[in-house]
C-alpha atoms as a PDB file:
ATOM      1  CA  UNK A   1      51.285 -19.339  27.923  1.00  0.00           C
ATOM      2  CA  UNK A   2      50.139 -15.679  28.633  1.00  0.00           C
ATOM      3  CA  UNK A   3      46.568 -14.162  27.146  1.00  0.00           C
ATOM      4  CA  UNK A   4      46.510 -11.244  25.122  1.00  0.00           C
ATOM      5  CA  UNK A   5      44.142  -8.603  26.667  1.00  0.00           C
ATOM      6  CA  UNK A   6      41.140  -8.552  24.201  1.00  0.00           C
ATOM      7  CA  UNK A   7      40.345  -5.677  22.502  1.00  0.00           C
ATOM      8  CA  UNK A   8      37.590  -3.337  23.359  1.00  0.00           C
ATOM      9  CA  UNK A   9      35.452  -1.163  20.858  1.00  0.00           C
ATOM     10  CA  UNK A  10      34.469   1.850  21.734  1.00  0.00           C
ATOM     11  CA  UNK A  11      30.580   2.029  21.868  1.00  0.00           C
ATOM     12  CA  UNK A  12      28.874   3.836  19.484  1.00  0.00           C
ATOM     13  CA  UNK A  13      25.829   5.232  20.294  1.00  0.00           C
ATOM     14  CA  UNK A  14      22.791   5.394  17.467  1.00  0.00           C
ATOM     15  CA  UNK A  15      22.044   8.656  16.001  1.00  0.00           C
ATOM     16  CA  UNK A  16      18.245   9.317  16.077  1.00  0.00           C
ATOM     17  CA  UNK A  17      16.404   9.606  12.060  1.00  0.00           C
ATOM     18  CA  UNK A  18      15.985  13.630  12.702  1.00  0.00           C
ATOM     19  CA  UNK A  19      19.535  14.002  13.488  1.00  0.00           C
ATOM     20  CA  UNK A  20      20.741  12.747  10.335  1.00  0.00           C
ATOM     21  CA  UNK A  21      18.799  15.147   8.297  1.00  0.00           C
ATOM     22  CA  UNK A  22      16.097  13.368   7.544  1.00  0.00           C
ATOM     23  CA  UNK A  23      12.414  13.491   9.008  1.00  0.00           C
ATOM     24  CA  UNK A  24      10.561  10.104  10.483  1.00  0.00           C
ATOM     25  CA  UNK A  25       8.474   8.942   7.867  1.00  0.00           C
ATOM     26  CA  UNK A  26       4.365   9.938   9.353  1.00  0.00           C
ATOM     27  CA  UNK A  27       1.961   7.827   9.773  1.00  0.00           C
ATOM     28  CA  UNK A  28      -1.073   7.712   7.618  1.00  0.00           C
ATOM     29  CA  UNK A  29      -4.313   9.512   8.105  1.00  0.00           C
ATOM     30  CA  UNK A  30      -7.229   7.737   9.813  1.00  0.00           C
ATOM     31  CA  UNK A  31      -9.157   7.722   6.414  1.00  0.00           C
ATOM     32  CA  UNK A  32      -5.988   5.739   4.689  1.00  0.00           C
ATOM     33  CA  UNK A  33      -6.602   2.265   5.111  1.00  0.00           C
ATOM     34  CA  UNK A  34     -10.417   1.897   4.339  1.00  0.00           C
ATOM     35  CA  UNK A  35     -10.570   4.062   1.040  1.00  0.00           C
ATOM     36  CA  UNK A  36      -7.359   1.563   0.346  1.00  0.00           C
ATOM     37  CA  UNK A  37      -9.453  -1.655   0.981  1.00  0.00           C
ATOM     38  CA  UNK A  38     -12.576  -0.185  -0.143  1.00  0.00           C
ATOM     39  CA  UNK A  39     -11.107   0.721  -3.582  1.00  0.00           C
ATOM     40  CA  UNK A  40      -9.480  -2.462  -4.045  1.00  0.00           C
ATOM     41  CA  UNK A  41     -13.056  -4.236  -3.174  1.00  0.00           C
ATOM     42  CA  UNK A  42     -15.562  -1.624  -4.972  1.00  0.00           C
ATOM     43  CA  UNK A  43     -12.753  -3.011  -7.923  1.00  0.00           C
ATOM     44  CA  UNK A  44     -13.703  -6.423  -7.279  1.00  0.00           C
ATOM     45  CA  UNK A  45     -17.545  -6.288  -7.146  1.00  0.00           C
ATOM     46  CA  UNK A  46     -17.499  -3.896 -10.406  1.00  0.00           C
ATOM     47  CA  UNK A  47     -16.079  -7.047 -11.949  1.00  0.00           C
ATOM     48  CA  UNK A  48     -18.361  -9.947 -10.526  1.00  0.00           C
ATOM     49  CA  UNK A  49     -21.532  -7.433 -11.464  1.00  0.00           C
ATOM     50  CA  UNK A  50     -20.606  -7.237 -14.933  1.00  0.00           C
ATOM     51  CA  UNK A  51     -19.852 -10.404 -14.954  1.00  0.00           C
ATOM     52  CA  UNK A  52     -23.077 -11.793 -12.978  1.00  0.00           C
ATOM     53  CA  UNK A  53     -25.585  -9.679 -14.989  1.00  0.00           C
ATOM     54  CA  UNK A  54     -23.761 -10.622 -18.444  1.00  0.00           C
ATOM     55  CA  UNK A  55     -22.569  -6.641 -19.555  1.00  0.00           C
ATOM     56  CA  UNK A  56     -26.128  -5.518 -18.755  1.00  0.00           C
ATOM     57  CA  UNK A  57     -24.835  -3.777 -14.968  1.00  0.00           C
ATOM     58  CA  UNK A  58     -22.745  -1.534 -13.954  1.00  0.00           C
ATOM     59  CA  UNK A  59     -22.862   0.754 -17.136  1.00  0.00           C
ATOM     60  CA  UNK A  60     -24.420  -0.639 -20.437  1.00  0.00           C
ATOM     61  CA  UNK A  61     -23.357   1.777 -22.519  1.00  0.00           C
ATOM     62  CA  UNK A  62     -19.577   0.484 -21.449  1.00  0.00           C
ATOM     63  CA  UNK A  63     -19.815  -2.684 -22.429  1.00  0.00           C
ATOM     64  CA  UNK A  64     -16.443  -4.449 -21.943  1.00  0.00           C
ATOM     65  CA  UNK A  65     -15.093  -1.410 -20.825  1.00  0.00           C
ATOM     66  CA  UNK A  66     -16.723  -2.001 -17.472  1.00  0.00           C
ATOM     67  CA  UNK A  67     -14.045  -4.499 -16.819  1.00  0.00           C
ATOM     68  CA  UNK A  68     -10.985  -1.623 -17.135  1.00  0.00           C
ATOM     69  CA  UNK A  69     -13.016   0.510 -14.819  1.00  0.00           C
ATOM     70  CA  UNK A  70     -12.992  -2.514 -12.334  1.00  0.00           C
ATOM     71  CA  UNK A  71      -9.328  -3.340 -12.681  1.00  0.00           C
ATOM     72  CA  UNK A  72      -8.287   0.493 -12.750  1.00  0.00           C
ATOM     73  CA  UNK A  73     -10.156   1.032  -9.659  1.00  0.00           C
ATOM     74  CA  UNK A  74      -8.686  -2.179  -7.669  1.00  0.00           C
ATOM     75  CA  UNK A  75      -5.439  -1.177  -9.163  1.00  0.00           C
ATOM     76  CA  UNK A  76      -5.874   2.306  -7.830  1.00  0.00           C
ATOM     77  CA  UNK A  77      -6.167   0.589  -4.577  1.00  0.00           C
ATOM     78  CA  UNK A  78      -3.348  -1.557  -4.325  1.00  0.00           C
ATOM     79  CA  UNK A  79      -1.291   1.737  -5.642  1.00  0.00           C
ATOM     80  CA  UNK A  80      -2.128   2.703  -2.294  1.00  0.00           C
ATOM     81  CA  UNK A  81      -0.312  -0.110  -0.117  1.00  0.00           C
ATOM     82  CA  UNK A  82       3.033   1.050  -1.527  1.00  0.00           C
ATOM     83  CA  UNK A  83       2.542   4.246   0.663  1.00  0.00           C
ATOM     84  CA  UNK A  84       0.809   2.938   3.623  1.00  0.00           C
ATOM     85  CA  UNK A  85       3.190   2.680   6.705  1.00  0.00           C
END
């Protein structure tokens, strides 16, 4: 029985990011990626402190508000990873 000559698609060749209209995403500054761990941990010990020294550190006068300043700084971190690349 005969073959049937197999079909051949033409190659197509990738068109570059810039090309396409849009720009390659930059990288981050050199600065990025500790103020983005150092928030999320400065977050972390503001927590165990006020915890550790029962309300009386980091601020008195915030009482159990010391705990929203913790999370809101960790959180302020970890808003950071969604634009690290």
């Amino acid at each position: 029985m005969p073959e049937s000559k197999s079909r051949k698609k033409p190659a197509t060749a990738a068109v570059p990011a810039a090309a396409k209209g849009k720009a390659a995403p930059k990288p981050n500054p050199v600065w990025y990626k500790p103020v983005m761990f150092g928030l999320m941990i400065i977050g972390l010990l503001w927590i165990i402190v006020f915890y550790i020294s029962q309300g009386v550190y980091p601020v008195p006068a915030l009482g159990a508000g010391n705990i929203l300043v913790g999370f809101g700084v960790a959180i302020v971190g970890f808003l950071m990873t969604t634009r690290w690349r």
